[in-house]
C-alpha atoms as a PDB file:
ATOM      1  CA  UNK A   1      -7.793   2.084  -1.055  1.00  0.00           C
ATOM      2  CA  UNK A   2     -10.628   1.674   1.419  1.00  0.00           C
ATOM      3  CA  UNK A   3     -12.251  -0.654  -0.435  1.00  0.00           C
ATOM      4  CA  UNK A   4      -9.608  -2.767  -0.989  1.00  0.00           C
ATOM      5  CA  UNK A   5      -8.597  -2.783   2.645  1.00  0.00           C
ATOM      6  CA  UNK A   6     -12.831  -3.334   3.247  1.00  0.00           C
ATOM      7  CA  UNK A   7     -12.665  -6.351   0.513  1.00  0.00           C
ATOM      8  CA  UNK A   8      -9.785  -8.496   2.322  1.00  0.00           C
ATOM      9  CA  UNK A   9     -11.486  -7.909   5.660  1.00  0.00           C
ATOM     10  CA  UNK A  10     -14.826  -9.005   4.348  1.00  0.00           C
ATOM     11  CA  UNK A  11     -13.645 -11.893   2.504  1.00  0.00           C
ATOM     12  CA  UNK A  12     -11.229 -13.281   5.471  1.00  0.00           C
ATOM     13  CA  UNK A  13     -14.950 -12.252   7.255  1.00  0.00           C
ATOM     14  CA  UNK A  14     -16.957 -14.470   4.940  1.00  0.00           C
ATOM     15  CA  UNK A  15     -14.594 -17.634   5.993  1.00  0.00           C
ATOM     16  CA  UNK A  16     -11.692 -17.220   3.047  1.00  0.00           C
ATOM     17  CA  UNK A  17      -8.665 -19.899   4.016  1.00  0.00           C
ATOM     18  CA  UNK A  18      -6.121 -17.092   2.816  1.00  0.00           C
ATOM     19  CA  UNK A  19      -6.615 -12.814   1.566  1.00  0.00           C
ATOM     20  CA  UNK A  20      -3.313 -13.046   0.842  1.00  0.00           C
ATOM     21  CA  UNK A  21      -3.430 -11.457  -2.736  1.00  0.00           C
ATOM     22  CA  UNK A  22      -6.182  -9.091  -1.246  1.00  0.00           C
ATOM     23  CA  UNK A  23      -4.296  -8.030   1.466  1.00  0.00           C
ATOM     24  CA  UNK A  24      -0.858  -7.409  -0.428  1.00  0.00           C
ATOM     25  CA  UNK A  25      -3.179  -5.727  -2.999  1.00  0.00           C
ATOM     26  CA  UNK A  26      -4.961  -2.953  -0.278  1.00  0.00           C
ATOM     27  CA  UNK A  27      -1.108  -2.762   1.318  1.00  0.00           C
ATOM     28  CA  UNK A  28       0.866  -1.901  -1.707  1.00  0.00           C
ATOM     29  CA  UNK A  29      -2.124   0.488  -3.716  1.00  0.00           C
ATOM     30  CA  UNK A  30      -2.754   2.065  -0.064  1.00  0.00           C
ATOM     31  CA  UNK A  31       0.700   2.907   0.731  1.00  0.00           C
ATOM     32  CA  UNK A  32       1.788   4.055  -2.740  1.00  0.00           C
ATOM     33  CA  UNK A  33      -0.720   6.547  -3.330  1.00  0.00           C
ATOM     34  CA  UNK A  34      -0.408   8.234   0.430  1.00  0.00           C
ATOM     35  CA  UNK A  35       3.281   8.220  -1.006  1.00  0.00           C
ATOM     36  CA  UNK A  36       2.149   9.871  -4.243  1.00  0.00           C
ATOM     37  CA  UNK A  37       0.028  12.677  -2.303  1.00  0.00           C
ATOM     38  CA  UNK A  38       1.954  13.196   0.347  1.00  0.00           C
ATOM     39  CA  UNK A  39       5.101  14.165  -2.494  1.00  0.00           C
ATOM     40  CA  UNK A  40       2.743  16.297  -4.340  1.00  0.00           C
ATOM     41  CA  UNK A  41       1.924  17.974  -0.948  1.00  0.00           C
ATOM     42  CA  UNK A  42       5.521  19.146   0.027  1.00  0.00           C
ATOM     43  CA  UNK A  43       5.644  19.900  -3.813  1.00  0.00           C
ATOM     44  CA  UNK A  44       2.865  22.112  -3.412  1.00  0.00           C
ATOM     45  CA  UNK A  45       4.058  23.705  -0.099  1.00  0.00           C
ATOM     46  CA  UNK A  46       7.900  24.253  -1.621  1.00  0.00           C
ATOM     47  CA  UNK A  47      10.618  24.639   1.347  1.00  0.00           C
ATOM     48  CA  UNK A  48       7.916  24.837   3.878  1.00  0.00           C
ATOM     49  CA  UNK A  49       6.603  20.889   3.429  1.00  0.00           C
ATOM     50  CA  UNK A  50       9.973  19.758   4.660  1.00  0.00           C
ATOM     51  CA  UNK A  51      10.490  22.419   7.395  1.00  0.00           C
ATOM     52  CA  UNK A  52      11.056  20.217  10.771  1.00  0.00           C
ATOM     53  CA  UNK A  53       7.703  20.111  13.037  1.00  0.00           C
ATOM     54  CA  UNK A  54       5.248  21.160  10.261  1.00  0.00           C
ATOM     55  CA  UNK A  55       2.537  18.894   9.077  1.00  0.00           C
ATOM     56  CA  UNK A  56       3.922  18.059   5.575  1.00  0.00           C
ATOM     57  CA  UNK A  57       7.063  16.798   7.319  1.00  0.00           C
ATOM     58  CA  UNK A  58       6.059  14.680   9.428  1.00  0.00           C
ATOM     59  CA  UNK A  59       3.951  13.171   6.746  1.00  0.00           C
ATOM     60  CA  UNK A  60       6.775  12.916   4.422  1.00  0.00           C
ATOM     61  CA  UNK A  61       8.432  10.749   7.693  1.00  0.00           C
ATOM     62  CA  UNK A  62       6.082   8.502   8.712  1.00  0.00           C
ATOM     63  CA  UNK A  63       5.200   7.109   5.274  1.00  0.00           C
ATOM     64  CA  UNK A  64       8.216   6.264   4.387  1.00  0.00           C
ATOM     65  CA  UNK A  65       8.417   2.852   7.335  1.00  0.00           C
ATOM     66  CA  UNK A  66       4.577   2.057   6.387  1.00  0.00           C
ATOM     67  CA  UNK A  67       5.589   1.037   3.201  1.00  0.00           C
ATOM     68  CA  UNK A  68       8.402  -1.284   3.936  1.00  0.00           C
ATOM     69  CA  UNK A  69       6.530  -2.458   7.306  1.00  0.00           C
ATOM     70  CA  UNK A  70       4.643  -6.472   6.268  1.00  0.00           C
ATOM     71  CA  UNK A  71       6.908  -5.918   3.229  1.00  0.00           C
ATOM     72  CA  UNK A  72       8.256  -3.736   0.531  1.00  0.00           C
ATOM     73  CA  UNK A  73       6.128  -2.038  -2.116  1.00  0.00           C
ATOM     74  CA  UNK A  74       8.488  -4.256  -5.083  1.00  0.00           C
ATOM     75  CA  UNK A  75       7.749  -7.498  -2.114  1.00  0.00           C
ATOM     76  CA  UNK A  76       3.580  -6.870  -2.397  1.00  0.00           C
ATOM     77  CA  UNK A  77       3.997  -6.781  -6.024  1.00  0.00           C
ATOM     78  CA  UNK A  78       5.594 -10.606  -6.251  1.00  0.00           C
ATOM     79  CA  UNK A  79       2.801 -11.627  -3.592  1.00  0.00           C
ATOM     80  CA  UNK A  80       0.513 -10.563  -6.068  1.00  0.00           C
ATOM     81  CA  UNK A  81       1.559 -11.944  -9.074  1.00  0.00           C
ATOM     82  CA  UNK A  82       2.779 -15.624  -7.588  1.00  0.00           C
ATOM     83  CA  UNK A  83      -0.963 -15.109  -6.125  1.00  0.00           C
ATOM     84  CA  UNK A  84      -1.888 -14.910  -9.759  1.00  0.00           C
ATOM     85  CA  UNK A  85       0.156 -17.354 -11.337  1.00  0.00           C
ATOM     86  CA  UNK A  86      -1.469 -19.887  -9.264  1.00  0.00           C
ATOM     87  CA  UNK A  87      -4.891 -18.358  -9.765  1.00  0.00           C
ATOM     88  CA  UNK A  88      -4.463 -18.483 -13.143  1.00  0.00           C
ATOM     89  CA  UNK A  89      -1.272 -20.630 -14.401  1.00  0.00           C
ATOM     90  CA  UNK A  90      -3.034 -23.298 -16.210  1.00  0.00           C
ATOM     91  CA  UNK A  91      -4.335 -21.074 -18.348  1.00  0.00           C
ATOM     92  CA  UNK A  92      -0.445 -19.675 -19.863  1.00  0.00           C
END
């Protein structure tokens, strides 16, 4: 997710009108996969992820806002592929 987050920032860098795609793209993979670990985390740790003031908990709370915050996971997703469409829409 780095990378992705490097590539918009290097391309709106390198004088690029509009990252849009790139940026929706680094948003939604980013924030879906902290999602992914931070589930398998309090999975891991059983009733102790989820006990108030531990790590895991906290965690589990704050990345809940980052993905609806510039947009919704299912929102990045139809930036993308309208970003595509007109990429690539004379070609259909």
């Amino acid at each position: 997710s780095a990378r992705l987050v490097y590539r918009a920032a290097w391309l709106k860098d390198s004088g690029a009108q509009r990252v849009t795609r790139e940026a929706a793209m680094a948003k939604y993979f980013s924030t879906e996969q902290a999602q992914r670990i931070i589930d398998q985390g309090v999975q891991l740790m059983g009733g102790s992820g989820v006990v108030a003031g531990s790590v895991m908990e906290r965690l589990y709370r704050d990345i809940r806002p980052l993905r609806i915050y510039e947009g919704t996971s299912e929102i990045q997703k139809i930036i993308i592929a309208n970003q595509e469409l007109r990429r690539f829409g004379d070609r259909i």
